[in-house]
C-alpha atoms as a PDB file:
ATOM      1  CA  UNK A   1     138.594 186.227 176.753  1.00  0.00           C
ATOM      2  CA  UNK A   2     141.005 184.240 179.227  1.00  0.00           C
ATOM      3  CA  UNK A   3     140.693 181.027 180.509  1.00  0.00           C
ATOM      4  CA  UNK A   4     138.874 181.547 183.448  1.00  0.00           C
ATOM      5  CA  UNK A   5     136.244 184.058 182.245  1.00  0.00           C
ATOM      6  CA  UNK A   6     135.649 181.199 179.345  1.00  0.00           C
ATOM      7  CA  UNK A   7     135.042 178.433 182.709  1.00  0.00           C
ATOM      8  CA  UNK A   8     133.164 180.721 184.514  1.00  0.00           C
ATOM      9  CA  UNK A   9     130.872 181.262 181.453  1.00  0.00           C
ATOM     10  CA  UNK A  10     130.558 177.698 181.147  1.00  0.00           C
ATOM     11  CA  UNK A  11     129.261 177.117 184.855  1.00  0.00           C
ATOM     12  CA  UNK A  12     127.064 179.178 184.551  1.00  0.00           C
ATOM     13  CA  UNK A  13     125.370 178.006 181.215  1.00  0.00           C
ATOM     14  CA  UNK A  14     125.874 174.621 182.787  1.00  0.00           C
ATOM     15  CA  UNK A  15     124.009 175.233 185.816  1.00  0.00           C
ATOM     16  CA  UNK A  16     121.544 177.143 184.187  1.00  0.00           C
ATOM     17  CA  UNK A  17     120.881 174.058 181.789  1.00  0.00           C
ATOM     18  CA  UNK A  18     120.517 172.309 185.116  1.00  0.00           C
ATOM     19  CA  UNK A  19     118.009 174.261 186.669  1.00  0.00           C
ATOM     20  CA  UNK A  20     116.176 174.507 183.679  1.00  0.00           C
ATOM     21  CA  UNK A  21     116.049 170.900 183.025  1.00  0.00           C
ATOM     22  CA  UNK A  22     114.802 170.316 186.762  1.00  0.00           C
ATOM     23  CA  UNK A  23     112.005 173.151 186.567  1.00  0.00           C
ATOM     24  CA  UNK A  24     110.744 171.761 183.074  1.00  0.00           C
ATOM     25  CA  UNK A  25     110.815 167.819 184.865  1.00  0.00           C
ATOM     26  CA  UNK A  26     108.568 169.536 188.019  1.00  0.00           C
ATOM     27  CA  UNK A  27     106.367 170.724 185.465  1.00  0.00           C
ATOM     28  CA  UNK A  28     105.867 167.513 183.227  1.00  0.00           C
ATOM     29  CA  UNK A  29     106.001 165.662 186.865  1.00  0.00           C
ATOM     30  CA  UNK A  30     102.888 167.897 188.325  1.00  0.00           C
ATOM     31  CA  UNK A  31     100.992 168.048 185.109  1.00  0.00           C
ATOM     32  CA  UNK A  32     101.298 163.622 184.810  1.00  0.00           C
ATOM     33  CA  UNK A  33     100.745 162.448 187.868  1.00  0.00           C
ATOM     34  CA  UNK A  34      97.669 160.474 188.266  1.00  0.00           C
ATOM     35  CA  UNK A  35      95.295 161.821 190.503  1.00  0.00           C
ATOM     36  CA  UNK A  36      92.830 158.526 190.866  1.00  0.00           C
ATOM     37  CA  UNK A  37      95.823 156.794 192.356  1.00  0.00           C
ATOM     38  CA  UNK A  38      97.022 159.893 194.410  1.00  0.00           C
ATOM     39  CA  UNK A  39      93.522 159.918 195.802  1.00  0.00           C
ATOM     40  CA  UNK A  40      93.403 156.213 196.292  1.00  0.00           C
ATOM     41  CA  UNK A  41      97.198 156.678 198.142  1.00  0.00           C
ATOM     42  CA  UNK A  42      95.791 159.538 200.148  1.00  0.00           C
ATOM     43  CA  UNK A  43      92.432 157.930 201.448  1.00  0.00           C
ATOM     44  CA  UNK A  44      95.268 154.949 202.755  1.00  0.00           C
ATOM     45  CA  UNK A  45      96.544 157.381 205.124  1.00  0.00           C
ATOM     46  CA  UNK A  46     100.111 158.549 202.859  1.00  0.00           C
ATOM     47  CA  UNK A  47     100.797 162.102 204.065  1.00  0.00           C
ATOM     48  CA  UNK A  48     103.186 162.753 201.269  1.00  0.00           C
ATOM     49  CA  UNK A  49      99.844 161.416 198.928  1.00  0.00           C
ATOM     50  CA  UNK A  50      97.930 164.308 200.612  1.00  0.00           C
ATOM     51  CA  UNK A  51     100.380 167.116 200.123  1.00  0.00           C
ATOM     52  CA  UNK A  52     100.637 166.745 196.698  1.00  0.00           C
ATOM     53  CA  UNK A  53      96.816 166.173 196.222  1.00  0.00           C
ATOM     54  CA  UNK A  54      96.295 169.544 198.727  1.00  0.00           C
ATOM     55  CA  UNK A  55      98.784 171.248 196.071  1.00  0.00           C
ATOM     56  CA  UNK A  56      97.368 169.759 193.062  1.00  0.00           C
ATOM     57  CA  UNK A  57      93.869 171.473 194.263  1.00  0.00           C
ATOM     58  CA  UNK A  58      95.735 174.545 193.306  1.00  0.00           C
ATOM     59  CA  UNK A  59      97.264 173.657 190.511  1.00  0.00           C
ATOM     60  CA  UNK A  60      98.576 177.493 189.169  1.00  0.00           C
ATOM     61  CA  UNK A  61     100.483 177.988 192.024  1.00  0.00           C
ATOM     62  CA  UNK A  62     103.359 175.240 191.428  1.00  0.00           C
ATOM     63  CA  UNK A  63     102.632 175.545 187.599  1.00  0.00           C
ATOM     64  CA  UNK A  64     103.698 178.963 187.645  1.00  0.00           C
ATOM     65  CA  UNK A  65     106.508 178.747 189.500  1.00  0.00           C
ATOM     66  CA  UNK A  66     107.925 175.907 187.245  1.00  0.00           C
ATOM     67  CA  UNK A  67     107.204 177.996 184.363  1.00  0.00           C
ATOM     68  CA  UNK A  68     108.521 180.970 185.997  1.00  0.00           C
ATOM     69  CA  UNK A  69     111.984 178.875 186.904  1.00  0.00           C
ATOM     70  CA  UNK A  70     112.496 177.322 183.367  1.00  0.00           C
ATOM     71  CA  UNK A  71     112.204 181.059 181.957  1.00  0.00           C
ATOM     72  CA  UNK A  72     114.621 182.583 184.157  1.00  0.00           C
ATOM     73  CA  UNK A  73     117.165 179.882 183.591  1.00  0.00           C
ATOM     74  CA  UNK A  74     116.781 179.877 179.906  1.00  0.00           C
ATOM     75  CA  UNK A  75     117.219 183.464 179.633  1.00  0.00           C
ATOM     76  CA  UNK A  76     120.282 183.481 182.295  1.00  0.00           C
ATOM     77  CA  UNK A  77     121.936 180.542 180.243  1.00  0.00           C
ATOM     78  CA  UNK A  78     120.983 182.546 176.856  1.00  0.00           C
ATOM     79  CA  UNK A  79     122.633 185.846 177.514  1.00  0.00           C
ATOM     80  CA  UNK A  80     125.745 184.277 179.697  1.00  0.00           C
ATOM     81  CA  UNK A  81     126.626 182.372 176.116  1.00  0.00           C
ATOM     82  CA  UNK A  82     125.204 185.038 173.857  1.00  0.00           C
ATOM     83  CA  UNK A  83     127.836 187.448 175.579  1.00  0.00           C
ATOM     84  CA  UNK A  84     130.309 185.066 175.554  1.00  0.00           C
ATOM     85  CA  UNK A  85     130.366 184.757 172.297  1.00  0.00           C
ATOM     86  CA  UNK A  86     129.949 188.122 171.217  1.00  0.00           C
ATOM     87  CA  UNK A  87     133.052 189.160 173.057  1.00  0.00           C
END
């Protein structure tokens, strides 16, 4: 392999480390938070408070997407170095 098909291929694993790292933090973020004091923020009139509670109330919906995100970018950063290597 030449030089830049070895930097490309580690971009890519690097981002996709990235993105999986960020999907896997929304997911420990959403499944932590505390919803007493997100209800307590939200009854004191914090519209950001009352988003997250409004998305919370559906709680598959950005749980599945995180999930969905950390797969895809695991796989993606699996097979860029699997095929790197193998070449």
């Amino acid at each position: 392999m030449s030089g830049a098909t070895w930097e490309s291929t580690a971009i890519i694993a690097v981002v996709a480390l990235v993105f999986s790292a960020f999907f896997s933090g929304c997911e420990t973020g959403l499944m932590s938070v505390s919803r007493a004091r997100l209800r307590q923020r939200s009854d004191a009139g914090s519209r950001r408070a009352r988003e997250l509670d409004s998305m919370l109330g559906r709680i598959e919906n950005p749980i599945l997407t995180c999930l969905i995100g950390t797969n895809l970018f695991n796989v993606l950063g699996s097979a860029v170095v699997t095929a790197a290597l193998a070449a």
